[in-house]
PDB file of N, CA and C in Angstrom:
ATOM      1  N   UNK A   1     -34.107 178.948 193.514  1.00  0.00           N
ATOM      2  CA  UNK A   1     -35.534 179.077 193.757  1.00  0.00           C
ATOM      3  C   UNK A   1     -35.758 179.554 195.201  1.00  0.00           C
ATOM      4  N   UNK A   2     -36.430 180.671 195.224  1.00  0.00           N
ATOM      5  CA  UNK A   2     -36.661 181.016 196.338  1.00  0.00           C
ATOM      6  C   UNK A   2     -37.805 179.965 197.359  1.00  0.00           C
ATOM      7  N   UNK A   3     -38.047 180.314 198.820  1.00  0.00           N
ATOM      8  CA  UNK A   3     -38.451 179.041 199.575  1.00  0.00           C
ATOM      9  C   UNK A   3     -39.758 179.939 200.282  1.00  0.00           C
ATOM     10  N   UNK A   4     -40.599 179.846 200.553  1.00  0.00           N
ATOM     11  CA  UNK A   4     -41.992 180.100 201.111  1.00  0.00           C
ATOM     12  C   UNK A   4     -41.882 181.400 201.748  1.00  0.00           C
ATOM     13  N   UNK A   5     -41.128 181.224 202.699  1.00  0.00           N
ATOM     14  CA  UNK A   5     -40.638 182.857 203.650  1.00  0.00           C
ATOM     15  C   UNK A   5     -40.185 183.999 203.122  1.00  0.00           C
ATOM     16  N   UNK A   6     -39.631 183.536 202.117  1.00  0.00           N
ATOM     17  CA  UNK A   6     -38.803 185.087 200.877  1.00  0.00           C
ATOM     18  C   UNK A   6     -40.146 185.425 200.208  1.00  0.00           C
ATOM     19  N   UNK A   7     -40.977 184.462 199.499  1.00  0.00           N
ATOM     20  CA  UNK A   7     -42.173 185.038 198.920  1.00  0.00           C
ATOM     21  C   UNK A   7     -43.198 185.309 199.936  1.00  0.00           C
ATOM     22  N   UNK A   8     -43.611 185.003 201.340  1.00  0.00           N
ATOM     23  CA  UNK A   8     -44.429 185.386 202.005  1.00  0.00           C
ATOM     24  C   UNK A   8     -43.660 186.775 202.511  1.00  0.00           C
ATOM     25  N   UNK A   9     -42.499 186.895 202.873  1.00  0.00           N
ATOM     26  CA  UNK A   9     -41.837 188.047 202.915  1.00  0.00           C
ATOM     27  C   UNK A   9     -42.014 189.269 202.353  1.00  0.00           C
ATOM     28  N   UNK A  10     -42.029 189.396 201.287  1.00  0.00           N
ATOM     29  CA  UNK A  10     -42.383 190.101 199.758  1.00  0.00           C
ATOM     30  C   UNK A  10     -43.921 190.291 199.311  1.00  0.00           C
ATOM     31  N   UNK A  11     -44.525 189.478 199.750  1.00  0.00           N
ATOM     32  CA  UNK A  11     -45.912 189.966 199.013  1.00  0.00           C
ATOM     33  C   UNK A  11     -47.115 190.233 200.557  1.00  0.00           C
ATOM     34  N   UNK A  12     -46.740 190.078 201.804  1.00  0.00           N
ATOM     35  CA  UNK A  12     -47.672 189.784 202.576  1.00  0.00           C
ATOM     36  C   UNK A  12     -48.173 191.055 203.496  1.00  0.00           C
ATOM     37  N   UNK A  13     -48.591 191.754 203.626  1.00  0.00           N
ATOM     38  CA  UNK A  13     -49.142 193.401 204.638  1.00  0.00           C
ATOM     39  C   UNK A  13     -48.425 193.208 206.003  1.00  0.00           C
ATOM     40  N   UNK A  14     -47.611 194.365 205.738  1.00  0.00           N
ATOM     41  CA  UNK A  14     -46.783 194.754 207.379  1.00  0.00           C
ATOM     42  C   UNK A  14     -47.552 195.474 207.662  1.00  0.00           C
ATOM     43  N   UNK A  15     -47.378 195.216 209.062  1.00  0.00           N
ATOM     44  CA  UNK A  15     -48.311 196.077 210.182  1.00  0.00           C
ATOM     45  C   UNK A  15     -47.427 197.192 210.254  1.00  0.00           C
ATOM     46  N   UNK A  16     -48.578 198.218 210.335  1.00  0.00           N
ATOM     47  CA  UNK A  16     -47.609 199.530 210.767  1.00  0.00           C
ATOM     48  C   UNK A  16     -48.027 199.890 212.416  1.00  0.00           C
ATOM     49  N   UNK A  17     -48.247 198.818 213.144  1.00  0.00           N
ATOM     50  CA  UNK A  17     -48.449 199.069 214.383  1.00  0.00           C
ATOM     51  C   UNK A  17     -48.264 197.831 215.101  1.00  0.00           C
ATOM     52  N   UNK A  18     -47.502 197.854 216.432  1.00  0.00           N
ATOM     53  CA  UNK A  18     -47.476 196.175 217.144  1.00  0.00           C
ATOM     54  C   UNK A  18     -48.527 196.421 218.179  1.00  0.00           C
ATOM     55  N   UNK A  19     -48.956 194.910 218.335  1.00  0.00           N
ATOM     56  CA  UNK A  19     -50.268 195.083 219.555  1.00  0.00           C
ATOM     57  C   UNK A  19     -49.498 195.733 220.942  1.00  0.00           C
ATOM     58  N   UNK A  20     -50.105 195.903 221.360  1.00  0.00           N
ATOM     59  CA  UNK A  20     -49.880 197.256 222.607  1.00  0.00           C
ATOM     60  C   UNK A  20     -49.830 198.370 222.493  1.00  0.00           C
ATOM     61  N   UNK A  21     -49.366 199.061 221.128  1.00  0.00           N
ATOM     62  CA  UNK A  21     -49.011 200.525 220.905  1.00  0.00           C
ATOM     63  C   UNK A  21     -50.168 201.424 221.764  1.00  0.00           C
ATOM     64  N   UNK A  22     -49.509 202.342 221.918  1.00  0.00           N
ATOM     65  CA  UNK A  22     -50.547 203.072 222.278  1.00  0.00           C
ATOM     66  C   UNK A  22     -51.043 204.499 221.162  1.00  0.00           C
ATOM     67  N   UNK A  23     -52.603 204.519 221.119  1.00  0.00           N
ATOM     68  CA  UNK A  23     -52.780 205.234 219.698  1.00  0.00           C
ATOM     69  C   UNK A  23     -53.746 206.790 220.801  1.00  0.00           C
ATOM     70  N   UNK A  24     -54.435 207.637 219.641  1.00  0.00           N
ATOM     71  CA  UNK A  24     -54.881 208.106 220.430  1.00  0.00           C
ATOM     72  C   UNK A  24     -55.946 208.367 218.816  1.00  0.00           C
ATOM     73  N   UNK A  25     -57.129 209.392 219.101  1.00  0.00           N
ATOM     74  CA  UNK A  25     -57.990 209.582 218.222  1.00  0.00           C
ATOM     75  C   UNK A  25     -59.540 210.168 218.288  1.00  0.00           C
ATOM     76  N   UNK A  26     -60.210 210.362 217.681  1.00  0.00           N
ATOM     77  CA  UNK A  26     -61.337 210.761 217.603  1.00  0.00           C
ATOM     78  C   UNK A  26     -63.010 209.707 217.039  1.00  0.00           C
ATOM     79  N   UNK A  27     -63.657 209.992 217.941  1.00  0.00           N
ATOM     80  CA  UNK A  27     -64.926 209.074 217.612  1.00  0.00           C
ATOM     81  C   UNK A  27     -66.344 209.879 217.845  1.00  0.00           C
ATOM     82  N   UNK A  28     -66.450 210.728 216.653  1.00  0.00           N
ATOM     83  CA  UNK A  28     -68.006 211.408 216.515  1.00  0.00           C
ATOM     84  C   UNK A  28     -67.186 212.593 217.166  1.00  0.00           C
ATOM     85  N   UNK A  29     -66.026 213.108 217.207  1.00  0.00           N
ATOM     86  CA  UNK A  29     -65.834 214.120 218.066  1.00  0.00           C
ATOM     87  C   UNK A  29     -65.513 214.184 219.647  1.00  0.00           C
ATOM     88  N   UNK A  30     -65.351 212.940 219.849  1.00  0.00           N
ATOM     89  CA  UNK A  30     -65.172 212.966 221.575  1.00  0.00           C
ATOM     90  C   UNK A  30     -63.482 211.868 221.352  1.00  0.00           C
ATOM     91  N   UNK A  31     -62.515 212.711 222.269  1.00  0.00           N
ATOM     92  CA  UNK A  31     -61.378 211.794 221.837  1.00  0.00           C
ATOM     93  C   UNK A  31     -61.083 211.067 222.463  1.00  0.00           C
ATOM     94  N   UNK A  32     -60.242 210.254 222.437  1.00  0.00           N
ATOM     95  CA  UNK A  32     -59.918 208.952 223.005  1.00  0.00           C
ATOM     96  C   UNK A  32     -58.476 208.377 223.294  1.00  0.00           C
ATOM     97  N   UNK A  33     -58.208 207.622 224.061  1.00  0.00           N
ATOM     98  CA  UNK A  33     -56.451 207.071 223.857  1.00  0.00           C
ATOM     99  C   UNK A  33     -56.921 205.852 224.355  1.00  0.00           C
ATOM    100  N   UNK A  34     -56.221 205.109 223.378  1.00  0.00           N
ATOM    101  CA  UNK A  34     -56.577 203.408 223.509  1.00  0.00           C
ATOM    102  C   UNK A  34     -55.164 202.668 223.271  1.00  0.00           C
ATOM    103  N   UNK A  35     -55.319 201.417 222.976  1.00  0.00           N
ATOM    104  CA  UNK A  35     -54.140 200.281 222.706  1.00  0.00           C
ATOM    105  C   UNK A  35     -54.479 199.580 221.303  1.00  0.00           C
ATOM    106  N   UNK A  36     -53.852 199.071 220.667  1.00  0.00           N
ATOM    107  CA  UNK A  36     -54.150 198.801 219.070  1.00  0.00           C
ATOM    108  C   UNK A  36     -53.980 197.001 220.101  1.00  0.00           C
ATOM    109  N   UNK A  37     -55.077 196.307 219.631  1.00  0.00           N
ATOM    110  CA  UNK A  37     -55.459 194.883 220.100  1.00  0.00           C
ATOM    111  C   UNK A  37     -55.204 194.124 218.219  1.00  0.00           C
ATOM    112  N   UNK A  38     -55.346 194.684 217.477  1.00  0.00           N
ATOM    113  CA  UNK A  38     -54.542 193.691 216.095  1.00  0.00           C
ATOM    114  C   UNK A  38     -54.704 194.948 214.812  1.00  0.00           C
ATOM    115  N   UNK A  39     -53.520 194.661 213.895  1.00  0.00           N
ATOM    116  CA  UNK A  39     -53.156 195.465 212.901  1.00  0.00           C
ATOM    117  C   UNK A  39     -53.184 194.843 211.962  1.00  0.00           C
ATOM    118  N   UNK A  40     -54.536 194.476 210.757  1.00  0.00           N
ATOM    119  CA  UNK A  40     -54.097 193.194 209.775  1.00  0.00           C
ATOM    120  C   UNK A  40     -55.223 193.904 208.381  1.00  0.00           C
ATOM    121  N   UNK A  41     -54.748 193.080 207.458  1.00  0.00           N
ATOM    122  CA  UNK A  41     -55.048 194.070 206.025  1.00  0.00           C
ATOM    123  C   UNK A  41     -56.498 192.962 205.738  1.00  0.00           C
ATOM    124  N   UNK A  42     -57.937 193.163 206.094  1.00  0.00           N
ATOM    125  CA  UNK A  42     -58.931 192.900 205.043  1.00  0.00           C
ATOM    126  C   UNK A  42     -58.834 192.368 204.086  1.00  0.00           C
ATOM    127  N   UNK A  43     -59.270 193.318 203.170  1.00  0.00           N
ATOM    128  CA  UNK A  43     -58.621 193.272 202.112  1.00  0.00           C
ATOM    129  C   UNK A  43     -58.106 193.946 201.015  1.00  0.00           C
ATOM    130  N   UNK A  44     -57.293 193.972 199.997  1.00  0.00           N
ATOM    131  CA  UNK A  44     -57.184 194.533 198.900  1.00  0.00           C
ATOM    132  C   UNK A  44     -58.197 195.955 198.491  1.00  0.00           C
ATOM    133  N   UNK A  45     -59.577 195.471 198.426  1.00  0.00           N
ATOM    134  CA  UNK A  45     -60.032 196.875 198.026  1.00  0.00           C
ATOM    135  C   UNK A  45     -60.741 197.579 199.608  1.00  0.00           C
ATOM    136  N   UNK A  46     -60.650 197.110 200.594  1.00  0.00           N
ATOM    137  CA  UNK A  46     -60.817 197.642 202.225  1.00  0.00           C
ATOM    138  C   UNK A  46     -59.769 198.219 202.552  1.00  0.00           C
ATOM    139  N   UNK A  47     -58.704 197.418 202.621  1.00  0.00           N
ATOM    140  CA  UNK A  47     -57.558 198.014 203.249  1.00  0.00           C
ATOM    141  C   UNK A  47     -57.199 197.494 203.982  1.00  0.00           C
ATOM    142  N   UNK A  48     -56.499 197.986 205.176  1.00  0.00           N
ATOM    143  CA  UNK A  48     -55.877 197.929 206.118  1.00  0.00           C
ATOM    144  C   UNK A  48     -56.879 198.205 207.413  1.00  0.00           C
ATOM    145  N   UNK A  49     -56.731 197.576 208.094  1.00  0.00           N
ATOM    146  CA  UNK A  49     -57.535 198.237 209.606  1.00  0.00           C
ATOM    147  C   UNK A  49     -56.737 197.904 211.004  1.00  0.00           C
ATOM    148  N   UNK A  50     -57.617 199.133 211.813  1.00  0.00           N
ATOM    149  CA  UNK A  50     -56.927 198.698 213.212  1.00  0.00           C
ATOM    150  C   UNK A  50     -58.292 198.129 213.979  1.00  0.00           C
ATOM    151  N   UNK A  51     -58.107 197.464 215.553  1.00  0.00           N
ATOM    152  CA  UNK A  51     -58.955 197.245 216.187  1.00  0.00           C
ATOM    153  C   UNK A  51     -57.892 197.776 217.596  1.00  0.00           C
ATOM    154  N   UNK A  52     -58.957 198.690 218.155  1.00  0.00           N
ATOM    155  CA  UNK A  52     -58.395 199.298 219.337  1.00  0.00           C
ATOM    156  C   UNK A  52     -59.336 199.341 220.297  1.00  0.00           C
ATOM    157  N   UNK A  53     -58.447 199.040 221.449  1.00  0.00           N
ATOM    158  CA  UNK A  53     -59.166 198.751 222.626  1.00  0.00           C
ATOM    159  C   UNK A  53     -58.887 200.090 223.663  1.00  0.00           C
ATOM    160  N   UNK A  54     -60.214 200.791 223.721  1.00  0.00           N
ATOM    161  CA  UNK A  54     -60.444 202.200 224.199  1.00  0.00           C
ATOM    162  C   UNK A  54     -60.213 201.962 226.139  1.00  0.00           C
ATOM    163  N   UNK A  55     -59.227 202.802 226.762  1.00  0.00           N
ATOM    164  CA  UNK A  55     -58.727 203.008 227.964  1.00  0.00           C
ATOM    165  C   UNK A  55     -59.761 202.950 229.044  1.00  0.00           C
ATOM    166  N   UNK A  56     -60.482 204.418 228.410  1.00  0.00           N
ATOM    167  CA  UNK A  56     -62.336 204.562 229.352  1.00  0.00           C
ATOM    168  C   UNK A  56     -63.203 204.404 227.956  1.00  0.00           C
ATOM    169  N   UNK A  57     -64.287 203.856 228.471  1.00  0.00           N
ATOM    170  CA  UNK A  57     -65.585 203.766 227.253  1.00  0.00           C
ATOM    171  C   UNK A  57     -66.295 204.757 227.100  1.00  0.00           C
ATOM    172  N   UNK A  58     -66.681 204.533 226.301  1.00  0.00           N
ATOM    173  CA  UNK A  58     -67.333 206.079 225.268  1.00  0.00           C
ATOM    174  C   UNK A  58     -68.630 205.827 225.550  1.00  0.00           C
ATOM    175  N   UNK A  59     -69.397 206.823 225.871  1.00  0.00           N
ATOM    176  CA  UNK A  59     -70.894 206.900 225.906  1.00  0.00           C
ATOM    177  C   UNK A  59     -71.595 207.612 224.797  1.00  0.00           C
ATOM    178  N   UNK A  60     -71.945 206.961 223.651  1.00  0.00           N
ATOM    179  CA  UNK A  60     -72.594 207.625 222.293  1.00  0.00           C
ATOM    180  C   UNK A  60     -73.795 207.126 222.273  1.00  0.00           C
ATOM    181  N   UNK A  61     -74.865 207.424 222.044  1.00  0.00           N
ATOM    182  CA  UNK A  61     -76.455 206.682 221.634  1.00  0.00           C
ATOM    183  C   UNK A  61     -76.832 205.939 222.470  1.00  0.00           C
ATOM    184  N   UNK A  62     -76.902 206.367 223.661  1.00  0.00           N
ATOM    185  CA  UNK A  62     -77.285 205.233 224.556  1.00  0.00           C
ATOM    186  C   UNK A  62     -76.453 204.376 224.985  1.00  0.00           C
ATOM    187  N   UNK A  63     -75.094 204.215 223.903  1.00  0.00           N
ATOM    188  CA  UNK A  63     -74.257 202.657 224.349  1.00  0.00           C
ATOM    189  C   UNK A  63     -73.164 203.224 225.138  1.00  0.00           C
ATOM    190  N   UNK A  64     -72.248 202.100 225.759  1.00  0.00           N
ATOM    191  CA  UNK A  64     -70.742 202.185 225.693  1.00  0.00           C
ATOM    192  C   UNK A  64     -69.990 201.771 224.745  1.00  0.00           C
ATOM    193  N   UNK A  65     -69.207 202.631 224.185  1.00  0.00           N
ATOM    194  CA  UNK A  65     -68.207 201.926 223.296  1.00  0.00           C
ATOM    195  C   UNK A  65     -66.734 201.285 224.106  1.00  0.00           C
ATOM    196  N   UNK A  66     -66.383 200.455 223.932  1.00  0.00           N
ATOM    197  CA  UNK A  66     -65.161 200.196 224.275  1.00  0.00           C
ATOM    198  C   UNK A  66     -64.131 199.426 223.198  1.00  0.00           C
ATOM    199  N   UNK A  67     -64.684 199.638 222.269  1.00  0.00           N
ATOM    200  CA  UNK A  67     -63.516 198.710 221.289  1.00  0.00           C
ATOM    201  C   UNK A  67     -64.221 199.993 219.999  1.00  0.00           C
ATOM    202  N   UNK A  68     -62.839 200.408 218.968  1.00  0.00           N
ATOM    203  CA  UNK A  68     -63.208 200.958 218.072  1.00  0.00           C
ATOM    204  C   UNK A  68     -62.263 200.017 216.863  1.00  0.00           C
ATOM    205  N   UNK A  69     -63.202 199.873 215.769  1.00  0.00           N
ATOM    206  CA  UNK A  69     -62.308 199.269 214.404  1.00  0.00           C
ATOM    207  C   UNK A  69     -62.432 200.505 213.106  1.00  0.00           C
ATOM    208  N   UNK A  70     -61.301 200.982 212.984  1.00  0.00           N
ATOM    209  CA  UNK A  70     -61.424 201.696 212.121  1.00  0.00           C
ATOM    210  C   UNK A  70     -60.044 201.761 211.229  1.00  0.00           C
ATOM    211  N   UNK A  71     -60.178 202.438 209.870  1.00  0.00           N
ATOM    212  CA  UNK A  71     -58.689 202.408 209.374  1.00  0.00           C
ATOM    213  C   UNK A  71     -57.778 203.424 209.835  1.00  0.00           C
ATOM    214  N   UNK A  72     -56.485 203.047 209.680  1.00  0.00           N
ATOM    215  CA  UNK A  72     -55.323 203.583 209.935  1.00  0.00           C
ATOM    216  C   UNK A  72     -55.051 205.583 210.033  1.00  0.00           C
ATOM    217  N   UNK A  73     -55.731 205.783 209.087  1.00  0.00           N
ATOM    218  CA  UNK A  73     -56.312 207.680 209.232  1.00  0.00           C
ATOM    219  C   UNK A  73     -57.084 208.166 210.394  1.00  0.00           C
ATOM    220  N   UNK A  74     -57.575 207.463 210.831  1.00  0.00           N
ATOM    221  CA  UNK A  74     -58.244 207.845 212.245  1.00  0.00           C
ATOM    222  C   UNK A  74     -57.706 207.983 213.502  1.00  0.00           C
ATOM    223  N   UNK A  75     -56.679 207.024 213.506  1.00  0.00           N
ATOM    224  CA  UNK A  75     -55.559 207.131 214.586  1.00  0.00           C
ATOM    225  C   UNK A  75     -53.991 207.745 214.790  1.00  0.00           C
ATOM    226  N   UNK A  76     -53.904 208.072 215.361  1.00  0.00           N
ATOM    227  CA  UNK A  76     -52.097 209.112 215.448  1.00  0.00           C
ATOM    228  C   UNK A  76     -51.546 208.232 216.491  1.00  0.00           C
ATOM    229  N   UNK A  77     -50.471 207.978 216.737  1.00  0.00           N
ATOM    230  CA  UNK A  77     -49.790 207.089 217.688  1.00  0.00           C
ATOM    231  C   UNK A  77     -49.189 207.790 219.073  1.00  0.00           C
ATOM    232  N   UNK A  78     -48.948 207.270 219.876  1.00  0.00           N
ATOM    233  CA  UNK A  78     -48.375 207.923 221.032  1.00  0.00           C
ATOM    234  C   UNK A  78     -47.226 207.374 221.444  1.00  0.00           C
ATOM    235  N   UNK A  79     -46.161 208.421 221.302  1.00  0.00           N
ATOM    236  CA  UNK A  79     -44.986 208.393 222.132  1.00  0.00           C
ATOM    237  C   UNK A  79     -44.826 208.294 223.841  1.00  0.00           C
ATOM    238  N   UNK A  80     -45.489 209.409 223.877  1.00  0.00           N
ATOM    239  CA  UNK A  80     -45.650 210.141 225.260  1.00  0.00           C
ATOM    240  C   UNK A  80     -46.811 210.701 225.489  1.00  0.00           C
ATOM    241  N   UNK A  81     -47.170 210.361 226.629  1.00  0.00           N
ATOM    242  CA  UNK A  81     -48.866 211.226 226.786  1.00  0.00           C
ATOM    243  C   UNK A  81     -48.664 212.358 226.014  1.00  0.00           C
ATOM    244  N   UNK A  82     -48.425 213.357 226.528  1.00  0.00           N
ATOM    245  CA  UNK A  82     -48.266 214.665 225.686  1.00  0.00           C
ATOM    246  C   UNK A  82     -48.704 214.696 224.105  1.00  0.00           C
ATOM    247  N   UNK A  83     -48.301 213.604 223.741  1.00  0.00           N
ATOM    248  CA  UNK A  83     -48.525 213.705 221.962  1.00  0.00           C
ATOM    249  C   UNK A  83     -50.157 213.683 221.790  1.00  0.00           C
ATOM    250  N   UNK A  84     -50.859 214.205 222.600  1.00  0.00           N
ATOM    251  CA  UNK A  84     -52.627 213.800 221.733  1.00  0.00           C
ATOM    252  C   UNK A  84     -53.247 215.061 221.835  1.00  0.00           C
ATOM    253  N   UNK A  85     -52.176 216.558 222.143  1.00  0.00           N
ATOM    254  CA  UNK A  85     -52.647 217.799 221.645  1.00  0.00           C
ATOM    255  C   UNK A  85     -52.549 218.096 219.979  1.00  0.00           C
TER     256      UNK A  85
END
């Protein structure tokens, strides 16, 4: 009989990102390079999401943005600065 960790093992959402990564991306068209602050699955029919914490804040509608939550398609990851052409 398997023991709690083999079945939480097996059925539970891997992150495809560790906190710190550095991501890069787009918001209304103005781009961005941020840090992924948590990588965790909603749910089932949502998905997956990131919450990223933006480097400089975004000025859209009047506001600042500084934190973006969006899913995993919105963001490309960074190796090296260079990677966000």
């Amino acid at each position: 009989m398997a023991n709690l960790t083999d079945y939480f093992e097996k059925t539970t959402y891997k992150a495809k990102y560790l906190i710190g990564d550095r991501v890069f991306g787009y918001y209304n068209d103005i781009p961005f390079i941020g840090k992924i602050l948590l990588d965790n699955l909603v749910s089932l029919e949502y998905g997956p999401r990131l919450i990223v914490s933006l480097d400089l804040p975004i000025y859209f509608n009047n506001n600042y943005i500084t934190t973006i939550i969006d899913k995993h398609k919105s963001f490309k990851s960074l190796k090296k600065l260079t990677d966000y052409s």
